[in-house]
PDB file of N, CA and C in Angstrom:
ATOM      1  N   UNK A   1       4.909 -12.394  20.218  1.00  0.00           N
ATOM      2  CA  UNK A   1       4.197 -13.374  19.405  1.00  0.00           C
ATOM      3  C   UNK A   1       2.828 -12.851  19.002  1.00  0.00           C
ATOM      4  N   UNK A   2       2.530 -11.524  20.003  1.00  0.00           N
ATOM      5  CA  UNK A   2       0.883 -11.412  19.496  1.00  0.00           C
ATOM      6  C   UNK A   2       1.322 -11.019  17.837  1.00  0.00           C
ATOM      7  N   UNK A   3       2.197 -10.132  17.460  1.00  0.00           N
ATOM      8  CA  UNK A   3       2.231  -9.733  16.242  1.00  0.00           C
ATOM      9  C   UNK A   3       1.929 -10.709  15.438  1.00  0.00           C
ATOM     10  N   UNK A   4       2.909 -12.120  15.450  1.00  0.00           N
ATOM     11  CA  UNK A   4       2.861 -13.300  14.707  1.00  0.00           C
ATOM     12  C   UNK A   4       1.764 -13.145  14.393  1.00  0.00           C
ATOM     13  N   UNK A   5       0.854 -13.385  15.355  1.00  0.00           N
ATOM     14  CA  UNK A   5      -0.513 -14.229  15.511  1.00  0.00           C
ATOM     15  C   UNK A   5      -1.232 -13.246  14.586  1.00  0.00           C
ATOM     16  N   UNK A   6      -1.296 -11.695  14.723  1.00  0.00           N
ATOM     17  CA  UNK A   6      -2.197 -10.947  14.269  1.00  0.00           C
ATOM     18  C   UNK A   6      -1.875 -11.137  12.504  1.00  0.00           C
ATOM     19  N   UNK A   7      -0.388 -10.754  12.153  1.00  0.00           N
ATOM     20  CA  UNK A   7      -0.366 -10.976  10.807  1.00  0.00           C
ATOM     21  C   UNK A   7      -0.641 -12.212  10.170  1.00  0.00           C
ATOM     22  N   UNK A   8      -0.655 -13.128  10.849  1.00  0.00           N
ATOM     23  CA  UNK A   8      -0.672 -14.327  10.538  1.00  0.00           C
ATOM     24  C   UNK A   8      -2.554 -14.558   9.921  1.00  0.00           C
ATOM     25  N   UNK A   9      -2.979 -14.102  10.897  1.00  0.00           N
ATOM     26  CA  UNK A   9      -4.836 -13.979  10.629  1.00  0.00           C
ATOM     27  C   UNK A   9      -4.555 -13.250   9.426  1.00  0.00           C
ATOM     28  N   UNK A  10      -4.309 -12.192   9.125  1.00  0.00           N
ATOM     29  CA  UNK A  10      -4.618 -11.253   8.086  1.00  0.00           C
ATOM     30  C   UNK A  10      -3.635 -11.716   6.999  1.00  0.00           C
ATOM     31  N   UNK A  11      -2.802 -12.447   7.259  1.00  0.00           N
ATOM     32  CA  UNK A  11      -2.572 -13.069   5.815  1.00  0.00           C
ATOM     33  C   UNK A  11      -2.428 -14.231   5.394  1.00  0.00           C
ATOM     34  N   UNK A  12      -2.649 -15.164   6.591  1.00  0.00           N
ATOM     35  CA  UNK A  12      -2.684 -16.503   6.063  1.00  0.00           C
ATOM     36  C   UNK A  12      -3.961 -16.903   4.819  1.00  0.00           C
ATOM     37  N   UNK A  13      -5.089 -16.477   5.223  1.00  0.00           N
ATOM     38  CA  UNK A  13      -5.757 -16.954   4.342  1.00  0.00           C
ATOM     39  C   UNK A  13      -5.225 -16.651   2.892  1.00  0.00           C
ATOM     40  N   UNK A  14      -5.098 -15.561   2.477  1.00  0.00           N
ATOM     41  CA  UNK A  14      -4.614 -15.026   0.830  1.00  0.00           C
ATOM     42  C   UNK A  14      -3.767 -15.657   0.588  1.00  0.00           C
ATOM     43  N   UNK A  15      -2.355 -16.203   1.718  1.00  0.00           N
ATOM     44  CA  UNK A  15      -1.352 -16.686   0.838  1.00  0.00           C
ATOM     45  C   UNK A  15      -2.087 -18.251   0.554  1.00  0.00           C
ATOM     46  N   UNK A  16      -2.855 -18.460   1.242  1.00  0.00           N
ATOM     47  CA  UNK A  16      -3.574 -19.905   0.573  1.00  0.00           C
ATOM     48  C   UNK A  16      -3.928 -19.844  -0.518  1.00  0.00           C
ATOM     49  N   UNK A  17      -4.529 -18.758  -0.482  1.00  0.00           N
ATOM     50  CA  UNK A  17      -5.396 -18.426  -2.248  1.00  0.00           C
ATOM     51  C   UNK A  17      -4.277 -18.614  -3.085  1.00  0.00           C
ATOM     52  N   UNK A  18      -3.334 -17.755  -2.898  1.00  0.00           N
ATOM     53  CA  UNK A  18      -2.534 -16.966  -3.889  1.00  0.00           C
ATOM     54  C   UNK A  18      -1.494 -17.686  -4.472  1.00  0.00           C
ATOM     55  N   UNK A  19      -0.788 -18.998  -3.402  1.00  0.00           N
ATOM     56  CA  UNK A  19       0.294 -19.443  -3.677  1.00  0.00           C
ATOM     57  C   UNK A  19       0.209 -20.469  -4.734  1.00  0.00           C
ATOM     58  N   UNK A  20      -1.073 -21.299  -4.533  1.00  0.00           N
ATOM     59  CA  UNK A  20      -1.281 -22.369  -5.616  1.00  0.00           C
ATOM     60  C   UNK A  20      -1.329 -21.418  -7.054  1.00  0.00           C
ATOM     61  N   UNK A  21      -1.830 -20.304  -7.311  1.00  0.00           N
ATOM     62  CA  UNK A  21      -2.515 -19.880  -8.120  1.00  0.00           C
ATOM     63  C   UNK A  21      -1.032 -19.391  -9.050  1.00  0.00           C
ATOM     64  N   UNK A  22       0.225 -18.478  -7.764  1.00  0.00           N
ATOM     65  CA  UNK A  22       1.264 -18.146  -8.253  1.00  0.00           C
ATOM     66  C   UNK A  22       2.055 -19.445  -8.761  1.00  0.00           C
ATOM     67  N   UNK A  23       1.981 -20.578  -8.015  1.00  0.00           N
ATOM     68  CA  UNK A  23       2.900 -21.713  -8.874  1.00  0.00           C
ATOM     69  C   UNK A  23       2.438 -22.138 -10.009  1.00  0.00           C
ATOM     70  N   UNK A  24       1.481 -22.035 -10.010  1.00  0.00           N
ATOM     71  CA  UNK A  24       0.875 -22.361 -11.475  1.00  0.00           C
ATOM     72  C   UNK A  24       1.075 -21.459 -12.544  1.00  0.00           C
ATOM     73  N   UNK A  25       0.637 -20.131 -12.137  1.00  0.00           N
ATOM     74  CA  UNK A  25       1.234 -19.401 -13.624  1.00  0.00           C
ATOM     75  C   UNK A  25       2.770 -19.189 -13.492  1.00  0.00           C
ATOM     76  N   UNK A  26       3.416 -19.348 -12.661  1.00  0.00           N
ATOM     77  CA  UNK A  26       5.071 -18.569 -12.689  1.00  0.00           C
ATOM     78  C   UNK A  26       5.911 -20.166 -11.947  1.00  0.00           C
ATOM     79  N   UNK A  27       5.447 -20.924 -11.865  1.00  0.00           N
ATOM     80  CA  UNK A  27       6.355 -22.034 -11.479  1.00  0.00           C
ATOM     81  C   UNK A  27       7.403 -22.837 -12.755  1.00  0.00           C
ATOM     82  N   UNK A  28       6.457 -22.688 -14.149  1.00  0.00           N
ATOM     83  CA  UNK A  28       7.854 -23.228 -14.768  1.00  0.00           C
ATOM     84  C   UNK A  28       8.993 -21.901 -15.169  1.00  0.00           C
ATOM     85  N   UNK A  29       8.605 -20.902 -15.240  1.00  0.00           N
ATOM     86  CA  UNK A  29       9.738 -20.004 -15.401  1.00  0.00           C
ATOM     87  C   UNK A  29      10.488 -19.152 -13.776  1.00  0.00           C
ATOM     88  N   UNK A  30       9.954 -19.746 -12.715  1.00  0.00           N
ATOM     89  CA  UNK A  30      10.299 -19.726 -11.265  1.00  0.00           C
ATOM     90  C   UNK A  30      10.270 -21.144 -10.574  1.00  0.00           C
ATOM     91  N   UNK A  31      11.430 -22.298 -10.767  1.00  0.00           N
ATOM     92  CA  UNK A  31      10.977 -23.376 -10.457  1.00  0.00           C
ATOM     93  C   UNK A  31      11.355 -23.322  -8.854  1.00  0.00           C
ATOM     94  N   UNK A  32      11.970 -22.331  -8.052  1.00  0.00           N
ATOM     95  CA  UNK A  32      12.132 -21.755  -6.574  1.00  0.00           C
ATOM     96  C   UNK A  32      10.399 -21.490  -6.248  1.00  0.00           C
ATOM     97  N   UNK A  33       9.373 -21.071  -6.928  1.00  0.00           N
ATOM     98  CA  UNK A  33       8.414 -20.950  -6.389  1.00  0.00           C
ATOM     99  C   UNK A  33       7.761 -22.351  -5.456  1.00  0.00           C
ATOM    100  N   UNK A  34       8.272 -23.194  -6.297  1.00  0.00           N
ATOM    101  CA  UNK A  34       7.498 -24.424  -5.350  1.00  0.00           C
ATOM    102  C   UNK A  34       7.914 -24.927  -4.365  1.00  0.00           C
ATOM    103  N   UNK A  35       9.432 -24.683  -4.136  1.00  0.00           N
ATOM    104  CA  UNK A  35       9.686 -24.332  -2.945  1.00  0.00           C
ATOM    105  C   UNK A  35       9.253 -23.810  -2.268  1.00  0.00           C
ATOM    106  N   UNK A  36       9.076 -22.435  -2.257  1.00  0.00           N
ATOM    107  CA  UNK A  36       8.214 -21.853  -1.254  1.00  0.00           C
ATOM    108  C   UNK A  36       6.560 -22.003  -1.375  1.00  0.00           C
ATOM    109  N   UNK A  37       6.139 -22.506  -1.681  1.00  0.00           N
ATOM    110  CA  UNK A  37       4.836 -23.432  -1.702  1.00  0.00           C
ATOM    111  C   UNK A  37       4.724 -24.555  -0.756  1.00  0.00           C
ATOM    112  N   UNK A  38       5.978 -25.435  -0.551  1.00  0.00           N
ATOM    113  CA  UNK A  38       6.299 -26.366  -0.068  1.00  0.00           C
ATOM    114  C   UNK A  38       6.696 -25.866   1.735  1.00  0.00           C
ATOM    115  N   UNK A  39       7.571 -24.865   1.881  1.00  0.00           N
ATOM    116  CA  UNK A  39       8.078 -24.673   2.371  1.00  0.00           C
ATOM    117  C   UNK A  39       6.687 -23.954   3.679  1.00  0.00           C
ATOM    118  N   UNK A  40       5.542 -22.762   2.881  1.00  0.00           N
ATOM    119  CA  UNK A  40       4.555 -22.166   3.353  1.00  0.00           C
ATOM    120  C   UNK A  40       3.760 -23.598   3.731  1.00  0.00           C
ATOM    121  N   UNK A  41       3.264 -24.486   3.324  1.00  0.00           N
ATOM    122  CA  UNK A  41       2.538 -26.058   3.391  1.00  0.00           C
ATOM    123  C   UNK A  41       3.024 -26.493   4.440  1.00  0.00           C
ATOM    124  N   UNK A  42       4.567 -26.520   5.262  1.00  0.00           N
ATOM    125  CA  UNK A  42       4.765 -26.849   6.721  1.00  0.00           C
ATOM    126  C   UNK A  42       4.610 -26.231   7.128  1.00  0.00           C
ATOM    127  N   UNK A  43       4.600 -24.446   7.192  1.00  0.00           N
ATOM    128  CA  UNK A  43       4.192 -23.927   7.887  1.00  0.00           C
ATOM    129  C   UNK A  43       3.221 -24.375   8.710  1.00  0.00           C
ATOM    130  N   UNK A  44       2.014 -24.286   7.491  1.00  0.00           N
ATOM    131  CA  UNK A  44       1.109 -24.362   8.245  1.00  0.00           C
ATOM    132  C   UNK A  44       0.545 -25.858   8.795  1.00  0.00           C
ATOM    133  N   UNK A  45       1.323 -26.610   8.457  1.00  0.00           N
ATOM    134  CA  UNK A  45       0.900 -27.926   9.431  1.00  0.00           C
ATOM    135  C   UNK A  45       1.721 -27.502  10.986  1.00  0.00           C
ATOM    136  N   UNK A  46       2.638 -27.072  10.559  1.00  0.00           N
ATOM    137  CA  UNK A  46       3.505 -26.476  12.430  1.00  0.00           C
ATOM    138  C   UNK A  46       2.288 -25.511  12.762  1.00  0.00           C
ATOM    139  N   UNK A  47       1.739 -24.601  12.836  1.00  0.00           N
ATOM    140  CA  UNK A  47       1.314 -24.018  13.269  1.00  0.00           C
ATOM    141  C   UNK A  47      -0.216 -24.871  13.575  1.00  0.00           C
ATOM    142  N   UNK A  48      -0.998 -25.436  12.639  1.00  0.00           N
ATOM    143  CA  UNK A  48      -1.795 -25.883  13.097  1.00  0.00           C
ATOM    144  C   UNK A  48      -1.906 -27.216  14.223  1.00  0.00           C
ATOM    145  N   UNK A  49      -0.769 -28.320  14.035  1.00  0.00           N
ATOM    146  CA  UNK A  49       0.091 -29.148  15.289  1.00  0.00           C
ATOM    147  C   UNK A  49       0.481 -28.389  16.105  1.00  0.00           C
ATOM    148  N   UNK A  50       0.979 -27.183  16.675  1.00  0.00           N
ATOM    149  CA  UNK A  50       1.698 -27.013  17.589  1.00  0.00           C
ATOM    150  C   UNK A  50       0.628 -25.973  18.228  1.00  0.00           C
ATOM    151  N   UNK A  51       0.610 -26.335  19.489  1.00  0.00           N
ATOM    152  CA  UNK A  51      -0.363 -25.946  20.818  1.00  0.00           C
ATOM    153  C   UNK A  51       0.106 -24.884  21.232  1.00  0.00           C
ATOM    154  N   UNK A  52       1.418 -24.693  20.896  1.00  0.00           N
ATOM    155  CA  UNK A  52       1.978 -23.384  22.307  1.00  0.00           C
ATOM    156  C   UNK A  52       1.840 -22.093  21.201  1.00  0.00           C
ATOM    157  N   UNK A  53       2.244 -20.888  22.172  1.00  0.00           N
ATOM    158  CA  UNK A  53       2.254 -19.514  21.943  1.00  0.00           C
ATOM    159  C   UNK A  53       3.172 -19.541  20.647  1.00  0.00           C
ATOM    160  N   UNK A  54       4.448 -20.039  20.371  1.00  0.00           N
ATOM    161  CA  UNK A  54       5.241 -20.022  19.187  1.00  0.00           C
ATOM    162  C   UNK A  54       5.420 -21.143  18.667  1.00  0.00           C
ATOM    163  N   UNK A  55       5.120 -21.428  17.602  1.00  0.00           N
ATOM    164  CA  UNK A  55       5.649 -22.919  17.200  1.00  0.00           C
ATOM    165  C   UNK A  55       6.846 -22.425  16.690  1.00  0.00           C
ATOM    166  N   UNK A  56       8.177 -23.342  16.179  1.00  0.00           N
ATOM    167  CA  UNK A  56       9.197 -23.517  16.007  1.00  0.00           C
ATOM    168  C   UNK A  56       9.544 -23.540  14.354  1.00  0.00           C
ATOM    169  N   UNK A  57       9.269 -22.119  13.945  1.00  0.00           N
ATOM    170  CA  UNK A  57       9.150 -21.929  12.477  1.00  0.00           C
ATOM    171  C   UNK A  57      10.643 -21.156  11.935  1.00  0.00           C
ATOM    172  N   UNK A  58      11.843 -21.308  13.070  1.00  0.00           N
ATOM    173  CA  UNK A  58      13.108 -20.434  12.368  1.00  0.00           C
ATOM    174  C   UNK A  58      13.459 -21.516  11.302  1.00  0.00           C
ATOM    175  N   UNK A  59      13.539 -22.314  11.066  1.00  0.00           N
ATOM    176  CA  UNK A  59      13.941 -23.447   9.969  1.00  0.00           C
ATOM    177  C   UNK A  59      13.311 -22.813   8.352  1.00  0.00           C
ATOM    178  N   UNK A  60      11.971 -22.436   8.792  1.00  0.00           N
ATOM    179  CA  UNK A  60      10.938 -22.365   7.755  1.00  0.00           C
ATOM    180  C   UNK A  60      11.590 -20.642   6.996  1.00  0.00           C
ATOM    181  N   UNK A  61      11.926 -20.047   8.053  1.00  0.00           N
ATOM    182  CA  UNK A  61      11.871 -18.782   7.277  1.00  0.00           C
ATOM    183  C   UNK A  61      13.070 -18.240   7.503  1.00  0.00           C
ATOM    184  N   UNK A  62      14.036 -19.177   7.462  1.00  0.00           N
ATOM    185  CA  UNK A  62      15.289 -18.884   7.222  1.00  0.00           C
ATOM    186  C   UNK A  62      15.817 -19.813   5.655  1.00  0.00           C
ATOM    187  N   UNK A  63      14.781 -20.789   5.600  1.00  0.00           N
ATOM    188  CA  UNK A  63      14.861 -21.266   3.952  1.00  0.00           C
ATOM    189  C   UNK A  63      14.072 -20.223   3.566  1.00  0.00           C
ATOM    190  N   UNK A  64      13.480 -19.799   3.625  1.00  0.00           N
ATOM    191  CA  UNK A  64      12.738 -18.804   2.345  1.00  0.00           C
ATOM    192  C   UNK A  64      13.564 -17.727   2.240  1.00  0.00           C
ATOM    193  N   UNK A  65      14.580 -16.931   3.172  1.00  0.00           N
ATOM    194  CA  UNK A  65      14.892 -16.006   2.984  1.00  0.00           C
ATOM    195  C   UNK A  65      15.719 -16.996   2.289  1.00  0.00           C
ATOM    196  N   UNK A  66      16.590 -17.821   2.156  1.00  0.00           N
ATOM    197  CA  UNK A  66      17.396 -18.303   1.336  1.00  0.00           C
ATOM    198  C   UNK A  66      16.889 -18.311  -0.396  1.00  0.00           C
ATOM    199  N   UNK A  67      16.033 -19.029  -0.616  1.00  0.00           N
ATOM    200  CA  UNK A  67      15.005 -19.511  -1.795  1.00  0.00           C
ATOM    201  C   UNK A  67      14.999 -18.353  -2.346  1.00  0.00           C
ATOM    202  N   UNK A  68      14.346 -16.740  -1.830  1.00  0.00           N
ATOM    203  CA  UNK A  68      13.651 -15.975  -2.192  1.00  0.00           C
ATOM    204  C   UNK A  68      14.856 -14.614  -2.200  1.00  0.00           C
ATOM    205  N   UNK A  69      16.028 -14.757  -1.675  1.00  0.00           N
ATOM    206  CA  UNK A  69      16.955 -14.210  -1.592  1.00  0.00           C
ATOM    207  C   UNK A  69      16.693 -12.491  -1.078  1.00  0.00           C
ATOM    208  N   UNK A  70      15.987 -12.998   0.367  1.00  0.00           N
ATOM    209  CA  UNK A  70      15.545 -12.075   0.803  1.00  0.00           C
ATOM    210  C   UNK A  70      14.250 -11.794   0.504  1.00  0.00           C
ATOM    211  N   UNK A  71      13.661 -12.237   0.249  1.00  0.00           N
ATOM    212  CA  UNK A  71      12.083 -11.985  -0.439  1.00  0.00           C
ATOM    213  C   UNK A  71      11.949 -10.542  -1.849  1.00  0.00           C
ATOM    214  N   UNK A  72      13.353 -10.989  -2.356  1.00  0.00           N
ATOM    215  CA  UNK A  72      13.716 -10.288  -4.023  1.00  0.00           C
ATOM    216  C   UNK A  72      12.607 -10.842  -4.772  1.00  0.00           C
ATOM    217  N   UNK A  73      11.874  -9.587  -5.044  1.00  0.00           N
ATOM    218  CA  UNK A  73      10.904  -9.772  -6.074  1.00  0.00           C
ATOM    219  C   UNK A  73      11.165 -10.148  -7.742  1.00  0.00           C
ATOM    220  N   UNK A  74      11.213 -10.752  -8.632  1.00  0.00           N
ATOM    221  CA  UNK A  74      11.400 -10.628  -9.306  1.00  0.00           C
ATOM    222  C   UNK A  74      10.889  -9.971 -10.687  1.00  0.00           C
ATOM    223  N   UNK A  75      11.418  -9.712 -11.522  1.00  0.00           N
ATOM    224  CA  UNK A  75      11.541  -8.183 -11.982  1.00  0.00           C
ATOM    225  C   UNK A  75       9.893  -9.132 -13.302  1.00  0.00           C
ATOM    226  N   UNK A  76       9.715 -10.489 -13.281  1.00  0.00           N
ATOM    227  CA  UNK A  76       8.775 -10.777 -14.534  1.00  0.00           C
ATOM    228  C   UNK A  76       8.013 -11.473 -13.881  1.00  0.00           C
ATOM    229  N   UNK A  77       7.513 -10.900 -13.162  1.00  0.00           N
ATOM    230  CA  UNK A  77       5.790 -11.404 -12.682  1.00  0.00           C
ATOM    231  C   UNK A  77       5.726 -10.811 -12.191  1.00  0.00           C
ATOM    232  N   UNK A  78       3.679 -11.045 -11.965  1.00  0.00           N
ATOM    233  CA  UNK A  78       2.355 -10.213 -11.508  1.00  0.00           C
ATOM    234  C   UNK A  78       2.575  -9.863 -10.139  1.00  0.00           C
ATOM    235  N   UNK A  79       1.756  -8.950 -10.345  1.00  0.00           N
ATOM    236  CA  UNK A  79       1.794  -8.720  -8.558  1.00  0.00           C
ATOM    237  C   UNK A  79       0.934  -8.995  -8.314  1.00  0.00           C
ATOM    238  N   UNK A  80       0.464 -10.386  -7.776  1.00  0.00           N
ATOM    239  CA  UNK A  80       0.103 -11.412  -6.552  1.00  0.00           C
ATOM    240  C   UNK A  80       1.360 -12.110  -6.557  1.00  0.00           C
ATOM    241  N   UNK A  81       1.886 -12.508  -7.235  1.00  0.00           N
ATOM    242  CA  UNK A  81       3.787 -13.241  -6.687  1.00  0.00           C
ATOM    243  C   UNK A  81       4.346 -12.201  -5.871  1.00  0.00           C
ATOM    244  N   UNK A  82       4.322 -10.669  -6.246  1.00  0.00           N
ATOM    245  CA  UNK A  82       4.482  -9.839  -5.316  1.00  0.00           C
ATOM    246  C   UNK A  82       4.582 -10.063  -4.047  1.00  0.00           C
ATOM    247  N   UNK A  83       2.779  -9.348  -4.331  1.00  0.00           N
ATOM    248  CA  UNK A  83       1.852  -9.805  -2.871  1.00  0.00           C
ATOM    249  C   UNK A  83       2.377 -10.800  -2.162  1.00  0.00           C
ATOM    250  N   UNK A  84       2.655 -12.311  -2.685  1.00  0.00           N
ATOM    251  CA  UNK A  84       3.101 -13.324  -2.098  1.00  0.00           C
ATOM    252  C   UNK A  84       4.466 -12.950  -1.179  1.00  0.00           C
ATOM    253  N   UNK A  85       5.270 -12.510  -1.621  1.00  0.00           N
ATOM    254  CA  UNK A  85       6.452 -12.689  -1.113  1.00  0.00           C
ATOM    255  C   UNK A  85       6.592 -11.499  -0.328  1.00  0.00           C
ATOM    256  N   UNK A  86       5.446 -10.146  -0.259  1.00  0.00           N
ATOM    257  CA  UNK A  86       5.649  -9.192   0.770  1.00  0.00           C
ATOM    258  C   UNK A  86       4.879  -9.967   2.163  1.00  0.00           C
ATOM    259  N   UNK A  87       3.783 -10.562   1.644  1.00  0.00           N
ATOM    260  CA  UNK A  87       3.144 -11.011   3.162  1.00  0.00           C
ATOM    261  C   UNK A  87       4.014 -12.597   3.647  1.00  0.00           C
ATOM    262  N   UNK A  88       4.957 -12.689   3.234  1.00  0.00           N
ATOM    263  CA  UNK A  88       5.878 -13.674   3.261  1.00  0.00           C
ATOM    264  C   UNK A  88       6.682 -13.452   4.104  1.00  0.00           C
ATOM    265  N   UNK A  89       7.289 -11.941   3.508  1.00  0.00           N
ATOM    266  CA  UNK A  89       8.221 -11.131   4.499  1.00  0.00           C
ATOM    267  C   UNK A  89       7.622 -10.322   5.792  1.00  0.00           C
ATOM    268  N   UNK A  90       6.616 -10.056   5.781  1.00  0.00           N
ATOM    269  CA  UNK A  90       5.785  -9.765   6.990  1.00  0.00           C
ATOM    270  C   UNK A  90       5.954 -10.679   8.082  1.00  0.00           C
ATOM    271  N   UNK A  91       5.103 -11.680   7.342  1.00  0.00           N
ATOM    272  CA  UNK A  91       5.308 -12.891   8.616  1.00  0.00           C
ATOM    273  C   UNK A  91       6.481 -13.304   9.221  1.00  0.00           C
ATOM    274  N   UNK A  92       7.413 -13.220   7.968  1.00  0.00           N
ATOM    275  CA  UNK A  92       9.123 -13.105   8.995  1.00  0.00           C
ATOM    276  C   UNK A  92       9.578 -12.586   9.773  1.00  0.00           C
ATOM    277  N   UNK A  93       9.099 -10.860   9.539  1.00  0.00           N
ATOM    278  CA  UNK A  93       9.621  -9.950  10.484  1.00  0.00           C
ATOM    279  C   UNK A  93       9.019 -10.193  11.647  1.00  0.00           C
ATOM    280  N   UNK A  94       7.712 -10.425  11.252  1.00  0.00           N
ATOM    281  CA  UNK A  94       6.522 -10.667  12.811  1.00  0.00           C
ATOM    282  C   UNK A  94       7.118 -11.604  13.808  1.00  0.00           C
ATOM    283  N   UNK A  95       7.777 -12.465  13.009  1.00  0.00           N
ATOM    284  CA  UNK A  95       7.903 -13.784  13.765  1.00  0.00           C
ATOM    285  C   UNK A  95       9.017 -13.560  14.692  1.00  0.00           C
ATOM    286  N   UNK A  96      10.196 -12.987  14.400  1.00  0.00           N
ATOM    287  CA  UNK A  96      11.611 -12.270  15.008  1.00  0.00           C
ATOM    288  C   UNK A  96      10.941 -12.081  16.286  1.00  0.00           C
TER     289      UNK A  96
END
């Protein structure tokens, strides 16, 4: 879990930045983005509610690998949607 924790510092904040910013320019031609907007938004209420060493996030990032079909970039947007969906997949692997 330390991994969680460490990637989690180093990228939670950006995907805050980044995700509102990506649904907005790429959400009507990615309407799956707000899903994972939605999906990152419990995250972090689980993590900030939950006291122990792991909170109980396989639900969370077993829909995104669904949504994101593996965290498949898609081939017409910027890279911060990128960005988004590599530190997306980070935190997944971390979390394993």
């Amino acid at each position: 879990m330390k991994k969680f924790n460490e990637v989690k510092k180093r990228n939670f904040k950006k995907l805050q930045f980044y995700v509102p910013v990506v649904a907005r320019v790429h959400g009507g031609s990615h309407p799956e983005f707000h899903d994972v907007q939605n999906i990152l938004n419990e995250i972090k209420v689980k993590i900030k509610d939950d006291n122990s060493d792991k909170p109980d996030l396989e639900n969370e990032f077993k829909r995104l690998r669904e949504i994101t079909d593996n965290y498949t970039i898609p081939e017409d947007v910027c890279e911060t949607y990128e960005a988004v969906y590599n530190m997306l997949e980070e935190l997944d692997k971390a979390y394993e």
